[in-house]
Protein backbone atom coordinates (compact mmCIF):
# COMPACT_ATOMS: atom_id res chain seq x y z
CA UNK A 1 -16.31 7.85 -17.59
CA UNK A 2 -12.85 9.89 -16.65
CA UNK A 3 -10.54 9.48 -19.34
CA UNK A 4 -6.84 9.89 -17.95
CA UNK A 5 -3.28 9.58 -18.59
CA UNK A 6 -2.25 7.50 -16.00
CA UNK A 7 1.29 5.96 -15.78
CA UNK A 8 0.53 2.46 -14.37
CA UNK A 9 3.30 1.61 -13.78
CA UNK A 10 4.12 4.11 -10.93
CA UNK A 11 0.55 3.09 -9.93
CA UNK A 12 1.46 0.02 -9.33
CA UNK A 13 4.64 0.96 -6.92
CA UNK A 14 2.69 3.20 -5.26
CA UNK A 15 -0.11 0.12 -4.65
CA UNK A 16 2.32 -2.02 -3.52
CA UNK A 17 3.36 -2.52 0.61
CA UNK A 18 6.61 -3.27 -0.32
CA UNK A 19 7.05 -0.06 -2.55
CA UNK A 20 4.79 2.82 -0.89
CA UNK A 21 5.92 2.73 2.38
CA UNK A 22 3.37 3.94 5.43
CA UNK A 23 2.17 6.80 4.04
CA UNK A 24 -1.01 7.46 1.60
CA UNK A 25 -1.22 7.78 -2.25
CA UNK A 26 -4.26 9.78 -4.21
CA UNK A 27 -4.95 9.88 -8.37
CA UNK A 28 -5.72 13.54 -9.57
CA UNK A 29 -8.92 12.84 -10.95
CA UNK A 30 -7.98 15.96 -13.34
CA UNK A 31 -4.62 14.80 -14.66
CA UNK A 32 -4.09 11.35 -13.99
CA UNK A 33 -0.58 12.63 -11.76
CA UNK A 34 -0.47 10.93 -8.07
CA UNK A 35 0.05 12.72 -4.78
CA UNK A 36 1.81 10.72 -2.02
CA UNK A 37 1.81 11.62 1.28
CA UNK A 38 3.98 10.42 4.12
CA UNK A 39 2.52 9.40 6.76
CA UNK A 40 4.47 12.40 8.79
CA UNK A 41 2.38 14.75 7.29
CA UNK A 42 -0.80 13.09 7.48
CA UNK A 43 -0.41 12.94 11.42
CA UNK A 44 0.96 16.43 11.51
CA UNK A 45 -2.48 17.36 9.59
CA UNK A 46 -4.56 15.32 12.40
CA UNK A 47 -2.51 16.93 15.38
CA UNK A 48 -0.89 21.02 14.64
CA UNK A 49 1.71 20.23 17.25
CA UNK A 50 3.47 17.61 15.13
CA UNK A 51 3.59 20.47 12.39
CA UNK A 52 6.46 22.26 14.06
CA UNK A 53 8.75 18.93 14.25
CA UNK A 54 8.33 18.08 9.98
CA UNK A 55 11.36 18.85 8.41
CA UNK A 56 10.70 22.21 5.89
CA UNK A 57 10.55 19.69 2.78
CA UNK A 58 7.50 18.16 4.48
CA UNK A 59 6.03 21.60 5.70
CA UNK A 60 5.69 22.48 2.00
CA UNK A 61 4.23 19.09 1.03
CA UNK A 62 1.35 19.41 3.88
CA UNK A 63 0.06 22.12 2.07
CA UNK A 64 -0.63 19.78 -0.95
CA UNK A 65 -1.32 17.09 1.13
CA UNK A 66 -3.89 19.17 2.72
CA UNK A 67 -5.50 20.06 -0.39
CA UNK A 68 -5.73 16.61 -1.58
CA UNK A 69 -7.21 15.40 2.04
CA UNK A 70 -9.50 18.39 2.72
CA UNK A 71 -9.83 20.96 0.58
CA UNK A 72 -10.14 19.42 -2.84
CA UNK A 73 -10.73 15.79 -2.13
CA UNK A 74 -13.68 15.40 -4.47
CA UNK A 75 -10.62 16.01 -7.11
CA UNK A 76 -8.69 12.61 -5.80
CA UNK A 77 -9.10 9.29 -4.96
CA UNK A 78 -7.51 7.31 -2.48
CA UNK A 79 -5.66 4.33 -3.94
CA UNK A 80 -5.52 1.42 -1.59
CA UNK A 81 -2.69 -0.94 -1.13
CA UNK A 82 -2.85 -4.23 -3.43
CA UNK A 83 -4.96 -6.65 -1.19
CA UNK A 84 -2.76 -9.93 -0.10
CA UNK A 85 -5.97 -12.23 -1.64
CA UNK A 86 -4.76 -10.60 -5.50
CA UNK A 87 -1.17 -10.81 -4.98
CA UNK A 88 -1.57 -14.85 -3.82
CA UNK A 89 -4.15 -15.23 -7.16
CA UNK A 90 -1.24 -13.88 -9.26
CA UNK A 91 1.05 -16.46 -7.78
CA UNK A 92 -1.64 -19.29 -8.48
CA UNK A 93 -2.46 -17.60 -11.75
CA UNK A 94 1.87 -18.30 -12.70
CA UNK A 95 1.70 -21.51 -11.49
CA UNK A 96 -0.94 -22.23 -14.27
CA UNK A 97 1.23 -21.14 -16.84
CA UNK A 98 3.83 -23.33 -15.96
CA UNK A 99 4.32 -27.04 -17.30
CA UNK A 100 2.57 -29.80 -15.04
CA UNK A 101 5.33 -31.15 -13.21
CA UNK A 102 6.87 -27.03 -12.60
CA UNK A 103 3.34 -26.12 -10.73
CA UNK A 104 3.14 -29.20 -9.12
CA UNK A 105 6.58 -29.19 -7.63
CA UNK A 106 6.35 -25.46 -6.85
CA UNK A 107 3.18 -25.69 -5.35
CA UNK A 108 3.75 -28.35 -3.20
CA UNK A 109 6.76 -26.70 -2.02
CA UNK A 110 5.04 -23.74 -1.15
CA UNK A 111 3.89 -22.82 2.29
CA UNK A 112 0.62 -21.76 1.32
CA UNK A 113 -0.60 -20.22 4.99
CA UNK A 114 2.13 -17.54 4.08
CA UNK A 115 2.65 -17.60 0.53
CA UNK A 116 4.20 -14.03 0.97
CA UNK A 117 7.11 -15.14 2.44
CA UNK A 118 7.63 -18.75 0.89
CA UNK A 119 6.83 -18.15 -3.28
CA UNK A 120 9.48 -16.16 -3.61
CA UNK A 121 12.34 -18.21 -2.19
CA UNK A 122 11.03 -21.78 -4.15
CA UNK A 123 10.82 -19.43 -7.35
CA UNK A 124 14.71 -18.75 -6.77
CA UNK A 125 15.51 -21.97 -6.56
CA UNK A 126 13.85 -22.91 -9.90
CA UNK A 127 15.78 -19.53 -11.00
CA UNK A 128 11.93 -18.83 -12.68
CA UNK A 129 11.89 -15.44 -10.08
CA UNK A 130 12.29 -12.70 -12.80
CA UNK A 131 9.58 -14.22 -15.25
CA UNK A 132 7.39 -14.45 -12.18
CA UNK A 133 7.80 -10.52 -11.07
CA UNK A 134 7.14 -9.78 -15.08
CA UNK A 135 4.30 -12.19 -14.87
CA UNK A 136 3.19 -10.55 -11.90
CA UNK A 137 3.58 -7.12 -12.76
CA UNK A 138 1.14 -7.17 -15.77
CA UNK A 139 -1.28 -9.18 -13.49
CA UNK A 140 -1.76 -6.57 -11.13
CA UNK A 141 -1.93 -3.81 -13.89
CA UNK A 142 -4.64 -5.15 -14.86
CA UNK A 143 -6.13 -5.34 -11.80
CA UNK A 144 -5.64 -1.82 -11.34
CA UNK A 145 -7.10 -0.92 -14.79
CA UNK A 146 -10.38 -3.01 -13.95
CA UNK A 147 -10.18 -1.27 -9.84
CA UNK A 148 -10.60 2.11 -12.02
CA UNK A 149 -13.25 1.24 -14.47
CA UNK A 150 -14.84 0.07 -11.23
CA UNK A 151 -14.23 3.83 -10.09
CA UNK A 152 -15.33 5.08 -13.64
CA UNK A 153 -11.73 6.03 -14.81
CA UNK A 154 -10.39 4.60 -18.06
CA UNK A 155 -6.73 4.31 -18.76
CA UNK A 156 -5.68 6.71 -21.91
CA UNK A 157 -2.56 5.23 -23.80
């Protein structure tokens, strides 16, 4: 197992579809550091004549980016964005810690074929919002600390 220094909490930003952005995120397997690379760059890689037209900030980064992608890419691994299915379990997974009457009001007042969109607003209305996200937040840490046992990485504190 990979023992690393890994600062979760940027992991979990950069896991995030709400926080990354479009672009693609990587763990140094020899640090624990993360490489992020807009998506810019990763077309410019895939077609030279988009290099030309990145900005000279980005021309410097595709030289990273490249090593992460090509070059060294048994050194890094890809980290995915946070699957809907987990971030709808950490909603459900709240509502359980929540007196009876709380989950069952919130939950039936939840639109559950887009949970996404709907959780948040009822949670704002029961002003219980930030104590979700904090719920939430150490949920889906430890989801990413079991995704990188899974990938033979443990999490040095």
């Amino acid at each position: 197992m990979n023992n690393l220094n890994i600062d979760l909490d940027l992991m979990l930003e950069l896991s995030l579809s709400e926080t990354r952005g479009e672009g693609e995120c990587y763990l140094n397997l020899n640090d624990g550091e993360f490489s992020y690379i807009p998506q810019s760059i990763i077309e410019a890689l895939k077609d030279e004549s988009k290099f030309d037209k990145l900005e000279s900030w980005e021309k410097e980064l595709a030289t990273e980016a490249e090593d992460v992608t090509m070059n060294y890419s048994d050194n890094y691994l890809y980290i995915p964005l946070i699957d809907e299915s987990i971030l709808v379990n950490s909603m459900k997974s709240y509502l359980d810690t929540l007196s009876p009457n709380d989950k069952n009001e919130i939950y039936s007042k939840v639109d559950w074929s887009n949970p996404l969109l709907t959780f948040n607003r009822v949670l704002i209305n029961k002003d219980k919002l930030d104590e979700f996200y904090t719920f939430r937040d150490e949920f889906l840490i430890n989801h990413l600390i079991d995704w990188l046992k899974e990938n033979n990485i443990s999490v040095v504190k």
